[in-house]
C-alpha atoms as a PDB file:
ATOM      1  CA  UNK A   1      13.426  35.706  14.285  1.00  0.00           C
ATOM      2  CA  UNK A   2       9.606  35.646  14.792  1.00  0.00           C
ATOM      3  CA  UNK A   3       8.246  32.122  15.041  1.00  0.00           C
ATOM      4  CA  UNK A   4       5.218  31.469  13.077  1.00  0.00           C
ATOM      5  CA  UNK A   5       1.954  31.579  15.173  1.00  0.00           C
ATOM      6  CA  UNK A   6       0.196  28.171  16.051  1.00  0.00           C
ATOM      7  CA  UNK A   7      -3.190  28.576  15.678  1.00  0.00           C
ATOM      8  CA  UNK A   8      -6.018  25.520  16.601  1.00  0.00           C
ATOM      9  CA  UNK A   9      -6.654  26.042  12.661  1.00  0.00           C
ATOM     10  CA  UNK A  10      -3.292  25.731  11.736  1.00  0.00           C
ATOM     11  CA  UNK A  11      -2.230  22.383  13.768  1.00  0.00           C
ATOM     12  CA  UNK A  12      -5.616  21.038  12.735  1.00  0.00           C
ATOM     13  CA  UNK A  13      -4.352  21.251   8.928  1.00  0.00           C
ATOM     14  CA  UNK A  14      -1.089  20.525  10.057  1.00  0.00           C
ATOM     15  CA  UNK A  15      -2.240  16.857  10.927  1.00  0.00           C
ATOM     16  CA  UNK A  16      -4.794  16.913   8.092  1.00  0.00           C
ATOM     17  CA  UNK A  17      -1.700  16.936   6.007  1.00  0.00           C
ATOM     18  CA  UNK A  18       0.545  14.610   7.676  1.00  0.00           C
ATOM     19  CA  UNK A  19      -2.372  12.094   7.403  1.00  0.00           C
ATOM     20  CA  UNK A  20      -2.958  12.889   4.062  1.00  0.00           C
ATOM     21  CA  UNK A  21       0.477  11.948   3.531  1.00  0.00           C
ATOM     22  CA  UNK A  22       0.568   8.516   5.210  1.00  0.00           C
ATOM     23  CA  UNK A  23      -2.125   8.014   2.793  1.00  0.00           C
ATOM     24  CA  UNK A  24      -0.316   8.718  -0.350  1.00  0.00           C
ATOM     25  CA  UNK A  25       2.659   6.299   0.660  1.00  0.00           C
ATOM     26  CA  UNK A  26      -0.405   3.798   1.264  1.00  0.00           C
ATOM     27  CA  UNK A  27      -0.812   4.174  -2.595  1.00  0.00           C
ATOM     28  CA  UNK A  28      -4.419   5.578  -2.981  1.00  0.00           C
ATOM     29  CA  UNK A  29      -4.895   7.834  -5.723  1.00  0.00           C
ATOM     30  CA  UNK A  30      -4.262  11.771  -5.772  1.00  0.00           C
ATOM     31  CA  UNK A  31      -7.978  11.869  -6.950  1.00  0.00           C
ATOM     32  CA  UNK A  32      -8.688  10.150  -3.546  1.00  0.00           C
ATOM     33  CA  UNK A  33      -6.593  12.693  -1.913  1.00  0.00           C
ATOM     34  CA  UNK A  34      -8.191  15.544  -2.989  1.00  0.00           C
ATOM     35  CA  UNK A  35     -11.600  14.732  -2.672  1.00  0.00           C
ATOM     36  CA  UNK A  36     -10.455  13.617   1.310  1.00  0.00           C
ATOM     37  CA  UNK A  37      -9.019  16.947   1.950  1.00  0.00           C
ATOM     38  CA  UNK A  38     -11.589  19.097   0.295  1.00  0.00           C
ATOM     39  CA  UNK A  39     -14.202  16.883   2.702  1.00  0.00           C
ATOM     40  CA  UNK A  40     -11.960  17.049   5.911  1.00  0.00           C
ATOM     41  CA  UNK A  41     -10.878  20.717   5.177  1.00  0.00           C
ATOM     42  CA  UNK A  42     -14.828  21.565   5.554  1.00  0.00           C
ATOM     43  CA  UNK A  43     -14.773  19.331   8.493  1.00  0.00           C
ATOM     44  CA  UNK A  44     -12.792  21.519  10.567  1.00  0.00           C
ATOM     45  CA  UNK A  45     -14.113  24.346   9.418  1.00  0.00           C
ATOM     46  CA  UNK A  46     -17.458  23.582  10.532  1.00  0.00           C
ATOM     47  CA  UNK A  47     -15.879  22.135  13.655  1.00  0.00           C
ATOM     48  CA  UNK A  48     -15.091  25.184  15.136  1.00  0.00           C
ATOM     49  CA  UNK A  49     -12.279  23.293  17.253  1.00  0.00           C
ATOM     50  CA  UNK A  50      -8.748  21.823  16.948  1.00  0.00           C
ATOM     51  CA  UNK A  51      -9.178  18.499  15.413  1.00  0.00           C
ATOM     52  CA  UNK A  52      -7.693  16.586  18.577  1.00  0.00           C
ATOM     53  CA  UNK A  53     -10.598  17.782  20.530  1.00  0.00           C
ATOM     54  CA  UNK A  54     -13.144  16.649  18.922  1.00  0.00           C
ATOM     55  CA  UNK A  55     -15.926  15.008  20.765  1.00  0.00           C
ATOM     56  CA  UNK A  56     -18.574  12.291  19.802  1.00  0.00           C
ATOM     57  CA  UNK A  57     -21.226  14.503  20.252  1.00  0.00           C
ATOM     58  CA  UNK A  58     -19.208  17.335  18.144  1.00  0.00           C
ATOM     59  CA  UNK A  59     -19.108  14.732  15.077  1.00  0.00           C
ATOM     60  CA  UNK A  60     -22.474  13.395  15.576  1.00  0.00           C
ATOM     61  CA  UNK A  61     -23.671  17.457  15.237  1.00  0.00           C
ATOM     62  CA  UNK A  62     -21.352  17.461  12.253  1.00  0.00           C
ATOM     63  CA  UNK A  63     -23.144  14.763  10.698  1.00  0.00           C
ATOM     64  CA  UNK A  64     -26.463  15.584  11.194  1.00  0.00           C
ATOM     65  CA  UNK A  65     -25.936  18.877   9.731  1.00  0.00           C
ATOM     66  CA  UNK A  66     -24.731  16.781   6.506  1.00  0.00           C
ATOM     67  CA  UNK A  67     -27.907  15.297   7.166  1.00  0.00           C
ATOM     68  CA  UNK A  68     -29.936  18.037   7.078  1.00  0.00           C
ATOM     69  CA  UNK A  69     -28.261  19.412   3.358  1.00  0.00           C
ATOM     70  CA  UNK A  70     -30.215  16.582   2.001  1.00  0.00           C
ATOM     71  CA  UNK A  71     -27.021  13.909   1.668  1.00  0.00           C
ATOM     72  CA  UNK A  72     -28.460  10.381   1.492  1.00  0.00           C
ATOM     73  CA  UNK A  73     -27.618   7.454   3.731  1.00  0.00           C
ATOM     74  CA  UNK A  74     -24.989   6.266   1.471  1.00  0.00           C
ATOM     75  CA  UNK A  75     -23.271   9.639   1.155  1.00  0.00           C
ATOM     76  CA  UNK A  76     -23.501   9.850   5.058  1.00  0.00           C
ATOM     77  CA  UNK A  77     -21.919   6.785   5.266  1.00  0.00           C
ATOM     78  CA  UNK A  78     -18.934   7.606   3.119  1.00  0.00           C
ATOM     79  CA  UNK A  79     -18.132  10.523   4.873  1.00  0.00           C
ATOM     80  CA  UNK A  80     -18.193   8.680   7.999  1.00  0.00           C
ATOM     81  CA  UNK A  81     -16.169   5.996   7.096  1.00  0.00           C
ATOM     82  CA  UNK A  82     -13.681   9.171   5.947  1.00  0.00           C
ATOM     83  CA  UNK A  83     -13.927  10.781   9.669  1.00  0.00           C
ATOM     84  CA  UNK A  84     -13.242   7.190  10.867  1.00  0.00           C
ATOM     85  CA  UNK A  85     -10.348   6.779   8.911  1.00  0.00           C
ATOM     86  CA  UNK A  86      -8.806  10.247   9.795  1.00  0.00           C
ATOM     87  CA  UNK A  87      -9.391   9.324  13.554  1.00  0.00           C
ATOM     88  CA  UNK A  88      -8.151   5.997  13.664  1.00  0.00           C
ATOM     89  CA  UNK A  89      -5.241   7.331  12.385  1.00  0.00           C
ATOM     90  CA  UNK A  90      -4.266  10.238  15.126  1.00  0.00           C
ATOM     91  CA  UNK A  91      -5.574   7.317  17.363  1.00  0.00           C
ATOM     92  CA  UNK A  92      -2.993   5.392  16.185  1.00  0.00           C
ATOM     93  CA  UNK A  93      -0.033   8.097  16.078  1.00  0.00           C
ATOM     94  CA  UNK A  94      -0.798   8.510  19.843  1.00  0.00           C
ATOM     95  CA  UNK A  95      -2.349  12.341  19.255  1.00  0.00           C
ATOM     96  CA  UNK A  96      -5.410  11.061  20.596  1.00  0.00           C
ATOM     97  CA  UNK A  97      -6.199   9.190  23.905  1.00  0.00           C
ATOM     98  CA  UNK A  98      -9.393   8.153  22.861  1.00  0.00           C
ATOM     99  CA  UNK A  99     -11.003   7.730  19.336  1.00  0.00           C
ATOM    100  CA  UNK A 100     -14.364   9.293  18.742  1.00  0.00           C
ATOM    101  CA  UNK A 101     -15.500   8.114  16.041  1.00  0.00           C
ATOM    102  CA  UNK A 102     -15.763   4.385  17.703  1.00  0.00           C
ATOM    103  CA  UNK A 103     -19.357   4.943  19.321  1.00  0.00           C
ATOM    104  CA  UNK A 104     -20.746   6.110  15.925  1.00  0.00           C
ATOM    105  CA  UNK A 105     -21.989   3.571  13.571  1.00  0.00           C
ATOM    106  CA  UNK A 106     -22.237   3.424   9.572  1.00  0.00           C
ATOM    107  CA  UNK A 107     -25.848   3.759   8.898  1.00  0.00           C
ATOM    108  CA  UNK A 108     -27.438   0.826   6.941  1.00  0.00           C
ATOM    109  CA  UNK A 109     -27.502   1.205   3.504  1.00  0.00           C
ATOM    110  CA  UNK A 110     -30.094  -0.660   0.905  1.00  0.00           C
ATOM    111  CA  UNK A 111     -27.672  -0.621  -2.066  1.00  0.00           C
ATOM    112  CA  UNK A 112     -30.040  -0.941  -5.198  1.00  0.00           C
ATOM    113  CA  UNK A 113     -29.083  -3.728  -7.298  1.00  0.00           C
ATOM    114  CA  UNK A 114     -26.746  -2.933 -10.196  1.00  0.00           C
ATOM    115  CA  UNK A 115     -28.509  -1.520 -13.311  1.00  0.00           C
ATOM    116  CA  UNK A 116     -27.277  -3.182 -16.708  1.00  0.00           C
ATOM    117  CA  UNK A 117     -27.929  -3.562 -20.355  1.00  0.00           C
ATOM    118  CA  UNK A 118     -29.413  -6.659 -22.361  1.00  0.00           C
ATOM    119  CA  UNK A 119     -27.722  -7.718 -24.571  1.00  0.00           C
ATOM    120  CA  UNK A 120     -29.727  -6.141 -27.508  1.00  0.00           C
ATOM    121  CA  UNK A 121     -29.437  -3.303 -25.642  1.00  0.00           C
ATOM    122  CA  UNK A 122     -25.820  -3.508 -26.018  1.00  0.00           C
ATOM    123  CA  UNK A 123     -25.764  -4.368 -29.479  1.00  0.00           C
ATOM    124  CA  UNK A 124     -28.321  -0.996 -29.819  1.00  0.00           C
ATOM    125  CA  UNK A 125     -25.371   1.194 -28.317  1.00  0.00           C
ATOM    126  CA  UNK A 126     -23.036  -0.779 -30.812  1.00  0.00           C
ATOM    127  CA  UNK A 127     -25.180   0.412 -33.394  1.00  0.00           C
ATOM    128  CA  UNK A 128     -24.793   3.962 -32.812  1.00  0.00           C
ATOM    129  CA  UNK A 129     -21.409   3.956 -32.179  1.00  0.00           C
ATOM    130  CA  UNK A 130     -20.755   2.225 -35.801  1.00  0.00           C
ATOM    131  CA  UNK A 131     -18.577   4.863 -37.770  1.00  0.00           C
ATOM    132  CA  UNK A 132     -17.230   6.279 -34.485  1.00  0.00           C
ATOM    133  CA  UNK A 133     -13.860   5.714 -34.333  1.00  0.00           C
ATOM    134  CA  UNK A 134     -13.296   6.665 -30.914  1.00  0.00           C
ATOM    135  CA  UNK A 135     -16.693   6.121 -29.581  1.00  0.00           C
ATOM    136  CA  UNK A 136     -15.846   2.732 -30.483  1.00  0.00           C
ATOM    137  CA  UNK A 137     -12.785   2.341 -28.680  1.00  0.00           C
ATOM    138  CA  UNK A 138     -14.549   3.302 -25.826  1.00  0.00           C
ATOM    139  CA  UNK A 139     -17.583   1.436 -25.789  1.00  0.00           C
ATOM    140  CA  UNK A 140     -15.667  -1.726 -26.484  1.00  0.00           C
ATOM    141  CA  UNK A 141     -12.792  -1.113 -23.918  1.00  0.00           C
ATOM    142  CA  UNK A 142     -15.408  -0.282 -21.105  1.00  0.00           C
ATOM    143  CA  UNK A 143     -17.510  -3.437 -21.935  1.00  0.00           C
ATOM    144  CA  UNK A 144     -15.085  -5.782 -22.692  1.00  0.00           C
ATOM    145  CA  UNK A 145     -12.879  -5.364 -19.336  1.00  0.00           C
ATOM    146  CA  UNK A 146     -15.145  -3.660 -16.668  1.00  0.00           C
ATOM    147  CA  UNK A 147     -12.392  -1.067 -15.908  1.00  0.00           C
ATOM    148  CA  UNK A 148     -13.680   2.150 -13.965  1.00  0.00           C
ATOM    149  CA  UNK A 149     -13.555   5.625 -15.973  1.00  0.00           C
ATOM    150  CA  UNK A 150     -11.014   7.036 -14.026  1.00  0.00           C
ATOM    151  CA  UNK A 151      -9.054   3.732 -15.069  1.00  0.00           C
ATOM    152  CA  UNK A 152      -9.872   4.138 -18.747  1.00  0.00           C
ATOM    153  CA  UNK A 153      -8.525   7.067 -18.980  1.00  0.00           C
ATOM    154  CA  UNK A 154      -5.533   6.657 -17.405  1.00  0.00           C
ATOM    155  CA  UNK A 155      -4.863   3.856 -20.043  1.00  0.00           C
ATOM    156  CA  UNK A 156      -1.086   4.359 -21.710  1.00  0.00           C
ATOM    157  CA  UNK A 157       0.608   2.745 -25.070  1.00  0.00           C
ATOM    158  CA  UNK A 158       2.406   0.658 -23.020  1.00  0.00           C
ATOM    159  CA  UNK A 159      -0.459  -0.785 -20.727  1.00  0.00           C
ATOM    160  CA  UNK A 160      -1.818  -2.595 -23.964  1.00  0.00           C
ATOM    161  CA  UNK A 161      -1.437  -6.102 -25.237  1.00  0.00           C
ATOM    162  CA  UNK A 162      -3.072  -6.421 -28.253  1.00  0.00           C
ATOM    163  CA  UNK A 163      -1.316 -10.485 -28.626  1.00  0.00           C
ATOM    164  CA  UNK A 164      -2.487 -11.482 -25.447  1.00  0.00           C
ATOM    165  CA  UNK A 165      -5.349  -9.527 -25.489  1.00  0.00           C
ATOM    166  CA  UNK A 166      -5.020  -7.657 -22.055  1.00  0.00           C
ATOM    167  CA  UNK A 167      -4.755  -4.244 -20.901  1.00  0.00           C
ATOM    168  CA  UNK A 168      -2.515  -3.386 -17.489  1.00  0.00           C
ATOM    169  CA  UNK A 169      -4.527  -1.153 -15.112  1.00  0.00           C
ATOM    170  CA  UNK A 170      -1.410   0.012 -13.097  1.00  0.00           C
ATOM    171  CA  UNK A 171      -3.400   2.611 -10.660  1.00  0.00           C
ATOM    172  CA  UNK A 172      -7.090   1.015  -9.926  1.00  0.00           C
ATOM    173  CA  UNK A 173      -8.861   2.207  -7.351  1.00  0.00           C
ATOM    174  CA  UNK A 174      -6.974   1.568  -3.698  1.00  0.00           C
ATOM    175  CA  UNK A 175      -3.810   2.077  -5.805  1.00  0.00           C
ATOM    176  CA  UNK A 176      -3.620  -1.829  -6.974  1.00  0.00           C
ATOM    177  CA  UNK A 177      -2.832  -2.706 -10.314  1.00  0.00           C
ATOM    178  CA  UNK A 178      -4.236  -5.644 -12.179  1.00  0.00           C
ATOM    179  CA  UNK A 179      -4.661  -7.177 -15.913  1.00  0.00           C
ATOM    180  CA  UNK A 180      -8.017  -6.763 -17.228  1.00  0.00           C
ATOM    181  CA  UNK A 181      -9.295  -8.587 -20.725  1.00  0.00           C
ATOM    182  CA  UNK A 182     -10.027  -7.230 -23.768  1.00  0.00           C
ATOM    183  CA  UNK A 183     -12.778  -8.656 -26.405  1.00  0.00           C
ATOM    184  CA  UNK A 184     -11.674  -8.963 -29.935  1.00  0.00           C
ATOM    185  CA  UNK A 185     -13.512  -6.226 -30.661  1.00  0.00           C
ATOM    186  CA  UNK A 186     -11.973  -3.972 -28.272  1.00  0.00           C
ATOM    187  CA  UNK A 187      -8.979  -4.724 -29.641  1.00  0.00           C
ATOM    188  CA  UNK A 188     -10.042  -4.381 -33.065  1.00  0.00           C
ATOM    189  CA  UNK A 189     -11.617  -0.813 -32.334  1.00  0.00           C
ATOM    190  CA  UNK A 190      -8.481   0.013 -30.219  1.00  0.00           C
ATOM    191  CA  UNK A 191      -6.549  -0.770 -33.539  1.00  0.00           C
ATOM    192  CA  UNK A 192      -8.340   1.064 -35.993  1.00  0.00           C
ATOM    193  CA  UNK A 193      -8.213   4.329 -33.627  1.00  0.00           C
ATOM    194  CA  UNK A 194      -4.498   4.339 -32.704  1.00  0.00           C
ATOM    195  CA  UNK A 195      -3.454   3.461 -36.311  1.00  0.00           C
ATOM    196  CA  UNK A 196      -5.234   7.084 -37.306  1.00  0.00           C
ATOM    197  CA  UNK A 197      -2.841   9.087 -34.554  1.00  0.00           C
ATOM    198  CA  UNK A 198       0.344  10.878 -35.470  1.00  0.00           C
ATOM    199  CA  UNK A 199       1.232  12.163 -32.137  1.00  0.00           C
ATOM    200  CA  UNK A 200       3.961  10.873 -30.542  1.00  0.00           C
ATOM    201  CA  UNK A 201       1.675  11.527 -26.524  1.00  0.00           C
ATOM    202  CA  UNK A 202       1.792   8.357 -24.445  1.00  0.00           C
ATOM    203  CA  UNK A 203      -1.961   8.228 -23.342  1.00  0.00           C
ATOM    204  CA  UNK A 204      -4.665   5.832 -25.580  1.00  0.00           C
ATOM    205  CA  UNK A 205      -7.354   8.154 -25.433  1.00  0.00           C
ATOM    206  CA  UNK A 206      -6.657  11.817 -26.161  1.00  0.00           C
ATOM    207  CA  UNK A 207      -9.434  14.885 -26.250  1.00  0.00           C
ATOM    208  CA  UNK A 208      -9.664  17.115 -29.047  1.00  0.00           C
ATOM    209  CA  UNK A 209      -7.159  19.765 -27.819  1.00  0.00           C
ATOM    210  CA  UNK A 210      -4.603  16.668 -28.397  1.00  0.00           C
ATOM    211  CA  UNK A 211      -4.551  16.403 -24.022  1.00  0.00           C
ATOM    212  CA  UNK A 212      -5.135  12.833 -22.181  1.00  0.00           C
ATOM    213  CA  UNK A 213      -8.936  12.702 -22.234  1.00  0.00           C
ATOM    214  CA  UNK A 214     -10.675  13.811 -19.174  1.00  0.00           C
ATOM    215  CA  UNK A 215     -13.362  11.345 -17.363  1.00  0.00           C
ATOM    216  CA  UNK A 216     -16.116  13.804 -18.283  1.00  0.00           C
ATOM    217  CA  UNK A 217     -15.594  13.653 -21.338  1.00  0.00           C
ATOM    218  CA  UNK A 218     -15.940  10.034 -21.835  1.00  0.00           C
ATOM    219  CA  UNK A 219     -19.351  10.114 -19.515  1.00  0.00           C
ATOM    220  CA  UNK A 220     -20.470  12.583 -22.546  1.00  0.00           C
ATOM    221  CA  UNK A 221     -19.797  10.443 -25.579  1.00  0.00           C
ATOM    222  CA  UNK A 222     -21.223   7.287 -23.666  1.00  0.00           C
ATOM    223  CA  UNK A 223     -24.409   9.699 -22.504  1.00  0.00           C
ATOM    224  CA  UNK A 224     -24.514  10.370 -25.986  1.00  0.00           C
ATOM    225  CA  UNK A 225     -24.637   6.983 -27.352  1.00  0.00           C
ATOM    226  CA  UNK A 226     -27.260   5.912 -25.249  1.00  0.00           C
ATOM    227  CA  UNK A 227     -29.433   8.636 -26.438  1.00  0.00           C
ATOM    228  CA  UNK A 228     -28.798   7.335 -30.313  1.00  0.00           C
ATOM    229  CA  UNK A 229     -29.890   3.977 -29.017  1.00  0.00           C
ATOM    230  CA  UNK A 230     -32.986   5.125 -27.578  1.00  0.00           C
ATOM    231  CA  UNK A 231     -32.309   3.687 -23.908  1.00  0.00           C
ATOM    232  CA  UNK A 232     -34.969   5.083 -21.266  1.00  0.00           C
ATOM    233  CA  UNK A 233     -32.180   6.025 -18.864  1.00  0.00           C
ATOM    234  CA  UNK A 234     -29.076   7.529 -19.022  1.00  0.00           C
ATOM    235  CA  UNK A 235     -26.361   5.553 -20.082  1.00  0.00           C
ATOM    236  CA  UNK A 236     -23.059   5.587 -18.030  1.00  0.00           C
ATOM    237  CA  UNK A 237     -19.717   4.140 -18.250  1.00  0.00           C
ATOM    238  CA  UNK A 238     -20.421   2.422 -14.753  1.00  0.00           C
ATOM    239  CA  UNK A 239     -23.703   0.802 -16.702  1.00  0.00           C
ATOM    240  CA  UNK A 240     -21.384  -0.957 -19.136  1.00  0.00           C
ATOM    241  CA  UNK A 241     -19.461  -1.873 -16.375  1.00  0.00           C
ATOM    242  CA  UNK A 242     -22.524  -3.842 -14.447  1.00  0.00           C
ATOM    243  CA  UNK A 243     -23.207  -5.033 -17.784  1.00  0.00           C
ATOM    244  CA  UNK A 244     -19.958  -6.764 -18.086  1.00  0.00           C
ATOM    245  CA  UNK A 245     -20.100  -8.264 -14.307  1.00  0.00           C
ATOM    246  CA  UNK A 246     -24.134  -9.509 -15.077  1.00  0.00           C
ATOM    247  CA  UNK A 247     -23.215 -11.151 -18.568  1.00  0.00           C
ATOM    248  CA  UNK A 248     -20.371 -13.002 -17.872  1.00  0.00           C
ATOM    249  CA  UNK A 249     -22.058 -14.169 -14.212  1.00  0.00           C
ATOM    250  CA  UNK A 250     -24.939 -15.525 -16.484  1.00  0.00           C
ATOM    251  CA  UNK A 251     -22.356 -17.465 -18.831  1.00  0.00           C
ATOM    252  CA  UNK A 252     -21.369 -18.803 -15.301  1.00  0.00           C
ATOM    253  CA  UNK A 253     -17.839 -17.369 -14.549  1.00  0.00           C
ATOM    254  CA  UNK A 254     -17.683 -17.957 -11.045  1.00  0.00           C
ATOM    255  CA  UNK A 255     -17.873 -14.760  -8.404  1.00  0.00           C
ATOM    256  CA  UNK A 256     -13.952 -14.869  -7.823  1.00  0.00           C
ATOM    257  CA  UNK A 257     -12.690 -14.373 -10.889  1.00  0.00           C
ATOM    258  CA  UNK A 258     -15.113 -11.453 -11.743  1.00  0.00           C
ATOM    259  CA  UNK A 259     -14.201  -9.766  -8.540  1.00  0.00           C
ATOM    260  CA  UNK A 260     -10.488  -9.974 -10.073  1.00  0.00           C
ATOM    261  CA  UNK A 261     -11.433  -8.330 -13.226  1.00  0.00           C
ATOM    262  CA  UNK A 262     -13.262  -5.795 -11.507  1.00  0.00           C
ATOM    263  CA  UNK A 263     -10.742  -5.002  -8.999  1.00  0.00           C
ATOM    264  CA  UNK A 264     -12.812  -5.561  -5.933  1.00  0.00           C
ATOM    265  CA  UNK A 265     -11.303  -5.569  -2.668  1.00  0.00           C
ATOM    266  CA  UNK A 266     -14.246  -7.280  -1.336  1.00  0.00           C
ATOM    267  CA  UNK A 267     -15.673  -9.793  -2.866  1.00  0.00           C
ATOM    268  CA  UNK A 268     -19.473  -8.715  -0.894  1.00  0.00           C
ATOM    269  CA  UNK A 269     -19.480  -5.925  -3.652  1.00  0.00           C
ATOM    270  CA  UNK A 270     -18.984  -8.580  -6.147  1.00  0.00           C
ATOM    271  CA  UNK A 271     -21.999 -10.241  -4.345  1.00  0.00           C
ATOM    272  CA  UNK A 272     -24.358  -7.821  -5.467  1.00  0.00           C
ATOM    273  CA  UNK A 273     -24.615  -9.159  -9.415  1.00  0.00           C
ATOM    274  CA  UNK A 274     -25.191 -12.651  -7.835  1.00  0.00           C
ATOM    275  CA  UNK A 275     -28.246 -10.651  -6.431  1.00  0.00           C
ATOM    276  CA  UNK A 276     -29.047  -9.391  -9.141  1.00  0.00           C
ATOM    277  CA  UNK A 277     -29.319 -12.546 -10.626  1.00  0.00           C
ATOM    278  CA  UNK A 278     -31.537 -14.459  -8.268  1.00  0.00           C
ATOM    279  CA  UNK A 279     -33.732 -11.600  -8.305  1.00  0.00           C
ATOM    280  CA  UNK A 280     -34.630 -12.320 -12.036  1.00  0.00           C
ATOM    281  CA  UNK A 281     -34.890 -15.936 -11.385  1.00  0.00           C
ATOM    282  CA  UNK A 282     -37.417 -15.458  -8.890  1.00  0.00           C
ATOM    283  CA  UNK A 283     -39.294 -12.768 -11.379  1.00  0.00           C
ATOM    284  CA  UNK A 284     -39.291 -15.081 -13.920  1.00  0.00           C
ATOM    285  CA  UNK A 285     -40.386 -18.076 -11.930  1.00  0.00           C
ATOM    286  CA  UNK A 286     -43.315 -16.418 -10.429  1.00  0.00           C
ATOM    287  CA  UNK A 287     -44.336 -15.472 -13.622  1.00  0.00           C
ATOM    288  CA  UNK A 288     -45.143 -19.704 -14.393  1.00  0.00           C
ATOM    289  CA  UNK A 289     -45.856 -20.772 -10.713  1.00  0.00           C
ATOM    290  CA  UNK A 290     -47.470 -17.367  -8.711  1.00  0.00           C
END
């Protein structure tokens, strides 16, 4: 029997994979998965090594050449923190003897601070969604609970308690479920849709080829309704998210229980509305004392 050639290509996937493994019994997402293979799969490409050999000065080369395709601090960062991950972990399984990844730093990134709507900007979007069954839905679901796309989506029959007024995310991001809120509006607008189906498919919110609607597609008809509104910027389903965090921050829920809604791990990225916040206090104040 002829064995099957080891190549340093070969065992460098073959420990791409086991880690990618360990990772999906950690619960993160198969989204998550892919996009971590298709980045460490180019990795050791580019390499030009087996993965175990792998200097400091081999991933610092690596990363400046990420630099140099025009990727901006915080996408240099991420893929860091993804290289630091991956090499903690052969660290860790004893492949390694020493990790390389431990003399290179995260770069410091200047996160802008959230943009969100006003409220009559909100109401504007409401406006154009009016007659919109679906659109709707949407608008009111993302607003009212703060849940990611990729979480909206995902949304099943099941996952929705229109009595208690509460929606189960069972996969956020990290893998962690949670209950999220829903406005009576949401729920209303989540009524009126679901009472029009006749299928008998499991998902809330289905495309129009009768599939479980694809996170594009809801970026589209939210793009779309900030155009009818005549916002200066394009409107996202992350926007309506900040919008959410900023409003109810204002009405003075405390940082905590936001960063529960929104599924933070941290609550630093919670952090950032508070920010946002005394930023428009001191704009505001200047404006009567200079």
């Amino acid at each position: 029997m002829t064995l099957p050639i080891s190549t340093p290509l070969t065992d460098s996937y073959k420990h791409l994979h086991n880690y990618l493994d360990s990772q999906r019994l950690r619960g993160l997402r198969m989204s998550t998965l892919v996009a971590y293979e298709m980045f460490l799969r180019r990795f050791i490409i580019e390499l030009g090594k087996p993965v175990l050999e792998a200097s400091t000065k081999d991933i610092r080369f690596f990363l400046m050449g990420e630099q140099d395709r025009g990727n901006k601090t915080a996408t240099i960062a991420s893929k860091i923190s993804k290289l630091r991950a991956f090499y903690t972990w052969l660290h860790r399984e004893r492949l390694i003897a020493e990790n390389p990844m431990e003399l290179i730093d995260l770069p410091r990134v200047v996160e802008p601070p959230p943009k969100f709507l006003s409220h009559d900007e909100i109401e504007a979007v409401r406006e154009a969604a009016a007659g919109y069954i679906r659109r709707e839905a949407m608008l009111e679901t993302l607003y009212s609970s703060g849940v990611r796309v990729s979480e909206l989506v995902g949304l099943d029959y099941r996952d929705l308690n229109f009595t208690l007024k509460q929606a189960t995310i069972r996969q956020g991001k990290g893998g962690e479920a949670r209950l999220v809120p829903l406005s009576t509006k949401a729920v209303r607008a989540l009524q009126r849709m679901l009472g029009q189906r006749e299928d008998k498919q499991p998902w809330v919110f289905r495309s129009n080829y009768d599939q479980r609607m694809g996170k594009s597609s809801v970026q589209w008809h939210i793009r779309k309704l900030g155009e009818q509104a005549g916002l200066t910027f394009q409107l996202t389903p992350h926007h309506l998210r900040h919008s959410m965090a900023t409003h109810l921050l204002s009405a003075g829920m405390p940082l905590d229980q936001i960063q529960l809604i929104l599924g933070h791990r941290s609550i630093r990225t919670t952090q950032r509305y508070a920010r946002t916040q005394l930023e428009r206090v001191e704009y505001h104040y200047r404006r009567v004392f200079p």
